[in-house]
N, C-alpha and C. Protein backbone atom coordinates (compact mmCIF):
# COMPACT_ATOMS: atom_id res chain seq x y z
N UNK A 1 23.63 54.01 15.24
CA UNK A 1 23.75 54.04 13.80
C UNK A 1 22.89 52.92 13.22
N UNK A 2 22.13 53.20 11.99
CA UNK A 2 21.18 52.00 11.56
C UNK A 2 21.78 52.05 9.98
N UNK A 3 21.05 51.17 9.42
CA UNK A 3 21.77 51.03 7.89
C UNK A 3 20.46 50.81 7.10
N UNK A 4 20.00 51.78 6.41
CA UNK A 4 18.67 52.31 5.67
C UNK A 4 19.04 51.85 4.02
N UNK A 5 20.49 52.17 3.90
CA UNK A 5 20.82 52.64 2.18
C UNK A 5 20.76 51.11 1.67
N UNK A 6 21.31 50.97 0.24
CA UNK A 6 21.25 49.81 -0.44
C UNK A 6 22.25 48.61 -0.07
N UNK A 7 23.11 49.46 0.60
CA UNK A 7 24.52 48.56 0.60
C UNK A 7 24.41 47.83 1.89
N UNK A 8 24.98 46.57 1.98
CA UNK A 8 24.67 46.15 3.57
C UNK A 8 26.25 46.58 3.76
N UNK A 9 25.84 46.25 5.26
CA UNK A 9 27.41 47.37 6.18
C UNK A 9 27.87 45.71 6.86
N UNK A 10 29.38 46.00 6.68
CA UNK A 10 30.11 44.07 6.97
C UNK A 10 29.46 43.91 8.24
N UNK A 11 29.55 42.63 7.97
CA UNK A 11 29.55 42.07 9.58
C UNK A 11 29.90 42.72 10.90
N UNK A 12 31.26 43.18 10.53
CA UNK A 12 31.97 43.83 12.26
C UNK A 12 30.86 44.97 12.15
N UNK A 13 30.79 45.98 11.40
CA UNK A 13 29.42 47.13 11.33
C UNK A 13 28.71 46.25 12.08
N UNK A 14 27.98 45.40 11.83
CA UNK A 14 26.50 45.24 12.20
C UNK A 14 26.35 44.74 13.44
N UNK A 15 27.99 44.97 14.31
CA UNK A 15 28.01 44.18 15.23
C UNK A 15 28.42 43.03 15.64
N UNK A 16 28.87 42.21 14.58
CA UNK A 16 29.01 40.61 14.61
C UNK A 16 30.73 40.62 14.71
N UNK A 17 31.34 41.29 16.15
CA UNK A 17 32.64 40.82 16.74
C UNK A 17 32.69 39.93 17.62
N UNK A 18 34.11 40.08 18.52
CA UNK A 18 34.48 39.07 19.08
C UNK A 18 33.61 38.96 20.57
N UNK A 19 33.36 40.18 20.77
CA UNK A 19 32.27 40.72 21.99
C UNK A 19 30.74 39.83 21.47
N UNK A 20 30.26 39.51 20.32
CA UNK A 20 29.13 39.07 19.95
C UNK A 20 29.26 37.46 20.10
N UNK A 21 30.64 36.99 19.42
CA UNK A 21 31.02 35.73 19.54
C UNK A 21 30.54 34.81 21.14
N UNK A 22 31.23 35.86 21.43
CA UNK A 22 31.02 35.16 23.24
C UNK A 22 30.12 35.35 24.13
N UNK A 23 29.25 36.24 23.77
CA UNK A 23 27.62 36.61 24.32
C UNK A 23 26.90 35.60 23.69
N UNK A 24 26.87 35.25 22.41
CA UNK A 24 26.76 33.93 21.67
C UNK A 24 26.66 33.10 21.91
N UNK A 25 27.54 32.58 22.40
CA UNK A 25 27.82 31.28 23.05
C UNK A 25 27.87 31.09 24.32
N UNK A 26 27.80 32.16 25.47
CA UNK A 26 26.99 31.51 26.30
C UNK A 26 25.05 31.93 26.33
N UNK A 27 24.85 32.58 25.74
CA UNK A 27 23.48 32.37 25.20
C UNK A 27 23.23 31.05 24.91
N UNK A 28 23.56 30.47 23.71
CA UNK A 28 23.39 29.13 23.40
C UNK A 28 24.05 28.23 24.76
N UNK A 29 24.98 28.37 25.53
CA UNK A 29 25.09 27.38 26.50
C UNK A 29 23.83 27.65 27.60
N UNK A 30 23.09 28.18 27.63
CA UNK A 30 21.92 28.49 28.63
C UNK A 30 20.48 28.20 28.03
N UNK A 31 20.62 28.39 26.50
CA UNK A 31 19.23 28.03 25.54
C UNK A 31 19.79 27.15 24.53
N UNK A 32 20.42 25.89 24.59
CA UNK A 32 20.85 25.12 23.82
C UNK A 32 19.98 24.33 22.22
N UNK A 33 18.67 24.41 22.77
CA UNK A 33 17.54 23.92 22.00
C UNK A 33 16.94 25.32 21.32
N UNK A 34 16.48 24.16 19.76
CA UNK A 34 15.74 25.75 19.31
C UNK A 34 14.32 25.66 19.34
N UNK A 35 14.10 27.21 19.73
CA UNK A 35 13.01 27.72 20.30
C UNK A 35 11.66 27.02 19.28
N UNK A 36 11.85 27.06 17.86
CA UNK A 36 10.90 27.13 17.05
C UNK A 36 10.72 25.45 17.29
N UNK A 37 11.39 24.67 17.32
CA UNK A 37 11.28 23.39 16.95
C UNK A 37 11.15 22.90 18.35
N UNK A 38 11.11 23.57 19.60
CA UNK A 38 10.32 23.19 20.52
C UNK A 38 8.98 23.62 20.52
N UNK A 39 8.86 24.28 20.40
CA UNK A 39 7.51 25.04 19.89
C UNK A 39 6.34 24.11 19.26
N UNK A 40 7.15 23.16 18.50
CA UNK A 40 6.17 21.89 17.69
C UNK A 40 6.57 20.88 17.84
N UNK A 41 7.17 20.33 19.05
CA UNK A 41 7.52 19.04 19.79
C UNK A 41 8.67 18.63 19.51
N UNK A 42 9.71 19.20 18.42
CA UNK A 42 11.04 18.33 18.30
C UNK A 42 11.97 19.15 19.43
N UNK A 43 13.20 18.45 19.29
CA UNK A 43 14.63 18.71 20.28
C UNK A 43 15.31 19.08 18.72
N UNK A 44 16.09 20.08 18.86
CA UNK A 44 16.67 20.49 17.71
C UNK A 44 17.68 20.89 18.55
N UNK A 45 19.13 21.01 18.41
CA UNK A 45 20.80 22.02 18.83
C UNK A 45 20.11 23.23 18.16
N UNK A 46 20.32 24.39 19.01
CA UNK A 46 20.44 25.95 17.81
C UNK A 46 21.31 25.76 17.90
N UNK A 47 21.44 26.23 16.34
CA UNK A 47 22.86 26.60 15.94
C UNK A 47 23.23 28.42 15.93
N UNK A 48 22.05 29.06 15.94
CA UNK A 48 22.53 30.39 15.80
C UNK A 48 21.71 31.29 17.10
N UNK A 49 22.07 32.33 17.53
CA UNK A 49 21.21 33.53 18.21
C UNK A 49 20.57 34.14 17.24
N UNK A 50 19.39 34.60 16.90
CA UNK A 50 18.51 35.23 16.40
C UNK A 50 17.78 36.95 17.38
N UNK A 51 18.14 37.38 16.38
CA UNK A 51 17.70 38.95 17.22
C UNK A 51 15.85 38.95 17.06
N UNK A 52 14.96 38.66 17.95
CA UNK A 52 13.65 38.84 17.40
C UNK A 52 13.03 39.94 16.33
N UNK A 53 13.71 40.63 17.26
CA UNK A 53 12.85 41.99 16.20
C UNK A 53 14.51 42.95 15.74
N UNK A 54 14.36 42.51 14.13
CA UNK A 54 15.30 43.24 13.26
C UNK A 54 16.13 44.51 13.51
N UNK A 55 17.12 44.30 14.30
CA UNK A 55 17.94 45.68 14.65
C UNK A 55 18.25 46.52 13.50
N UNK A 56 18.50 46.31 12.36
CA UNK A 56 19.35 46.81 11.22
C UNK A 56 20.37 47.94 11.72
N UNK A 57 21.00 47.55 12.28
CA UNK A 57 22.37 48.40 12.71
C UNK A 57 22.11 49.11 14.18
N UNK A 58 21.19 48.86 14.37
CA UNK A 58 20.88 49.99 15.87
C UNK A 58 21.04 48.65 17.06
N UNK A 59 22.43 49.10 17.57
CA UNK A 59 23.39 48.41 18.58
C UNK A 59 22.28 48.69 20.31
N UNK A 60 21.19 49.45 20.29
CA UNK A 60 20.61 49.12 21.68
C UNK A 60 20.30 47.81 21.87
N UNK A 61 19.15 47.79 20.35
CA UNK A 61 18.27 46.53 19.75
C UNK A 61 19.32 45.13 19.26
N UNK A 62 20.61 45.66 18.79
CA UNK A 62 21.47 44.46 19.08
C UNK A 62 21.99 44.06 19.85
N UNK A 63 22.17 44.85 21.14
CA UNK A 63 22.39 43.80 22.53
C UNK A 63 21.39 43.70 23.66
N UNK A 64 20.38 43.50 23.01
CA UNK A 64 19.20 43.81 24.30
C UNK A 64 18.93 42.12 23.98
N UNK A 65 19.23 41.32 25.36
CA UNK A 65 19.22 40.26 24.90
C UNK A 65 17.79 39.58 25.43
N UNK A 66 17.07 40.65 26.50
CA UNK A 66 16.14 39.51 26.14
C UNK A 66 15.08 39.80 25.08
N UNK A 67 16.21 40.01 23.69
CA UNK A 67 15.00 40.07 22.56
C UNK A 67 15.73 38.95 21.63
N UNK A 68 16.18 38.05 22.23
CA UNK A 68 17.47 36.72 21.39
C UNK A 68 16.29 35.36 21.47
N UNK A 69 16.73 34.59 20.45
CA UNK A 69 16.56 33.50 20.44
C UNK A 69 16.98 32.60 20.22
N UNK A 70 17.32 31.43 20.61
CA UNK A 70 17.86 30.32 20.17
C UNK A 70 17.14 29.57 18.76
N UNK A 71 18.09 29.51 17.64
CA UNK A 71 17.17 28.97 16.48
C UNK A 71 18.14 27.58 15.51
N UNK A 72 17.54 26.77 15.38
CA UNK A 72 18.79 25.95 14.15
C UNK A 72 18.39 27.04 12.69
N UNK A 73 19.18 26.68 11.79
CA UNK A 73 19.27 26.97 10.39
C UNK A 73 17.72 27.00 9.45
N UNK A 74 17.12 26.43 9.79
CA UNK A 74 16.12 26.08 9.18
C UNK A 74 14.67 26.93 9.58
N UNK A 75 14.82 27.09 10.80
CA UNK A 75 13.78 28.02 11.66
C UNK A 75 14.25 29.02 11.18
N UNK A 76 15.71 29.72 11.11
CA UNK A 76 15.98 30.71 10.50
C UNK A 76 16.31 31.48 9.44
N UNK A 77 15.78 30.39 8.49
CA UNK A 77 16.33 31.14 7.37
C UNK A 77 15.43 30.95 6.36
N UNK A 78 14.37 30.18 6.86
CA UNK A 78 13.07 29.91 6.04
C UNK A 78 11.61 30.26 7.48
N UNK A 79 11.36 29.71 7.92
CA UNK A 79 10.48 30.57 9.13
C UNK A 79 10.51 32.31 9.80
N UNK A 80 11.59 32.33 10.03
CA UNK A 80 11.94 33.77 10.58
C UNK A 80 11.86 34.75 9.62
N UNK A 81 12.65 34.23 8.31
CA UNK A 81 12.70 35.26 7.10
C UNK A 81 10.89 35.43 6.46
N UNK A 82 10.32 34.84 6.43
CA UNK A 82 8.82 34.65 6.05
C UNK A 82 7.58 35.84 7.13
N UNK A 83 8.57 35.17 8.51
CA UNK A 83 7.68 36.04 9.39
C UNK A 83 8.02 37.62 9.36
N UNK A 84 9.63 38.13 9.19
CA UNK A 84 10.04 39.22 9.03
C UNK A 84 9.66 39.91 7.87
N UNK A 85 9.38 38.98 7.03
CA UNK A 85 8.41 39.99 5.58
C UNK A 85 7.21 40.26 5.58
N UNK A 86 6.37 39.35 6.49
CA UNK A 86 5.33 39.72 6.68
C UNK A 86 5.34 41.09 8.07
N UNK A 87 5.96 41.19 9.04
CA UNK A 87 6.24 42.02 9.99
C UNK A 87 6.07 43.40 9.19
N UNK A 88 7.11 43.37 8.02
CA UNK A 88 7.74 44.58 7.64
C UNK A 88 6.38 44.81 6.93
N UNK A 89 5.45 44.56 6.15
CA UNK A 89 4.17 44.60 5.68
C UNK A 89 3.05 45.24 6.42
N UNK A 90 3.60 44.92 7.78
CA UNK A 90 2.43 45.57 8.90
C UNK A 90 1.51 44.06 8.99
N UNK A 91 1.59 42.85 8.60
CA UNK A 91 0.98 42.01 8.65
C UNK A 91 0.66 41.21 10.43
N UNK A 92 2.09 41.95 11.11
CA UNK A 92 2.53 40.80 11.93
C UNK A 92 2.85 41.80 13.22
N UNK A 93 2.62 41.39 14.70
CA UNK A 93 3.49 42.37 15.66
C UNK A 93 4.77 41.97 15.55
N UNK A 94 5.26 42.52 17.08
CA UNK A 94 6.62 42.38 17.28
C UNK A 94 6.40 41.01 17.90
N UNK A 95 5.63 40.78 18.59
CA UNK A 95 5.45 39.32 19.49
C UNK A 95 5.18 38.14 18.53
N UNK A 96 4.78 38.33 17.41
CA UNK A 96 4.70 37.10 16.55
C UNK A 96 6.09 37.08 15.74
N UNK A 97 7.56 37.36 16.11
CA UNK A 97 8.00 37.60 15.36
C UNK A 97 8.93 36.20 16.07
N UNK A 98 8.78 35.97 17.31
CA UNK A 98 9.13 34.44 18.43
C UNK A 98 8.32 33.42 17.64
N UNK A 99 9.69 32.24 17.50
CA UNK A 99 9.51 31.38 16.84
C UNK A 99 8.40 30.41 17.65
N UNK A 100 8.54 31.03 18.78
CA UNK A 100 7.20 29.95 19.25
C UNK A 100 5.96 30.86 19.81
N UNK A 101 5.51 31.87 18.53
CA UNK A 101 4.11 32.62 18.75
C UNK A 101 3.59 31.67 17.22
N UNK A 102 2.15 31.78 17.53
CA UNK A 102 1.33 30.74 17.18
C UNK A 102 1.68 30.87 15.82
N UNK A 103 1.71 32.26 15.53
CA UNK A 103 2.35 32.42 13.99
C UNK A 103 3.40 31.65 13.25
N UNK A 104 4.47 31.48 14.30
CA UNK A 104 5.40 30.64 13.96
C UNK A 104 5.10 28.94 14.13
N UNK A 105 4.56 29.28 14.97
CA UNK A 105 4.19 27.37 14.70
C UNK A 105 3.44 26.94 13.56
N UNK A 106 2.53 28.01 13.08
CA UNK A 106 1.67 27.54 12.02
C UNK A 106 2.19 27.38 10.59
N UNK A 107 3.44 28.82 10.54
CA UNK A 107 4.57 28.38 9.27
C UNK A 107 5.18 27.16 9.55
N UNK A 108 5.37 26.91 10.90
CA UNK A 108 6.30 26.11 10.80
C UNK A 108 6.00 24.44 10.27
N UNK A 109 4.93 24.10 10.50
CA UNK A 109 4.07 22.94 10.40
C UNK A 109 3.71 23.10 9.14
N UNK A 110 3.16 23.84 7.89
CA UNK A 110 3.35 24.36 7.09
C UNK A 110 4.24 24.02 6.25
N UNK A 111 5.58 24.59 6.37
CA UNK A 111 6.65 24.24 5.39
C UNK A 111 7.67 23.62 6.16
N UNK A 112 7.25 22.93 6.84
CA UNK A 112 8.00 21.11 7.41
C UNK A 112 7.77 20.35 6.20
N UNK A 113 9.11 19.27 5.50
CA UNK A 113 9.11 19.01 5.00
C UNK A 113 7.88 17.58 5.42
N UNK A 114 7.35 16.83 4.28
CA UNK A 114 6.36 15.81 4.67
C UNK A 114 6.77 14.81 4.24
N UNK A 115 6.86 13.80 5.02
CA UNK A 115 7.97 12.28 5.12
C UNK A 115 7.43 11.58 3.56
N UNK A 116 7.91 10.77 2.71
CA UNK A 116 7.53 10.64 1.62
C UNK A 116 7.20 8.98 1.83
N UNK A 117 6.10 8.35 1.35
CA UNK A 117 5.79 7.22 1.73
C UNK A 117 6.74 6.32 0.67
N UNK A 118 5.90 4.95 0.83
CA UNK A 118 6.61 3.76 0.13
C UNK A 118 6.36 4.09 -1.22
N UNK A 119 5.49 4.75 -1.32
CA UNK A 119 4.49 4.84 -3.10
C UNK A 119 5.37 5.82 -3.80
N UNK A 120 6.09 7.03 -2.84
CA UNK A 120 6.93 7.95 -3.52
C UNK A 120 6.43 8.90 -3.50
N UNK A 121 4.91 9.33 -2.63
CA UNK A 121 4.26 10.80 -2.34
C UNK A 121 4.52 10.88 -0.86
N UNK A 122 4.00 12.39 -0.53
CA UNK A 122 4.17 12.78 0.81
C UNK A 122 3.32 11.86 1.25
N UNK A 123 3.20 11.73 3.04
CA UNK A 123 2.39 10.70 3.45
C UNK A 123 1.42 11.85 3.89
């Protein structure tokens, strides 16, 4: 079952039970670091599993895990969402859709915030 229409389908729909909870978490106990922010030299905790390529309700593509990634908040919800609009555009493959394909490193470096000097501008 996939979800095409306007309405999003809850959480438990989309998959996100107690069976997801705990595939979850030992995912993250085996990929503890996120992918994107190793990718450009930091150590980051993920905080979430990330499905690479957008299941929208189709449960093969939501448990096929080696299409998961380990991501913090920030890789995902500003990097990933950027790369998935461009994907859906035809801009992007499925392989640039990994936070550590060059694509993603280049957003990512990009819209990293830039340390602000003594003067009060970015450095």
């Amino acid at each position: 079952m996939t979800f095409t229409d306007s309405r999003r389908a809850s959480q438990r729909q989309r998959g996100y039970t107690r069976r997801w909870q705990k595939a979850r978490l030992v995912f993250l106990t085996e990929h503890p670091l996120c992918l994107g922010c190793r990718a450009i030299g930091q150590d980051k905790v993920a905080e979430l599993v990330d499905h690479v390529e957008p299941h929208k309700g189709d449960m093969i593509k939501f448990w096929n895990a080696a299409m998961w990634q380990s991501s913090c908040s920030w890789h995902h919800d500003v990097v990933k969402k950027q790369l998935e609009a461009m994907y859906e555009r035809g801009s992007l493959t499925l392989a640039d859709l990994w936070l550590n394909s060059e694509t993603a490193i280049k957003l990512s470096r990009q819209r990293q915030a830039k340390p602000i000097g003594l003067d009060g501008w970015p450095t």
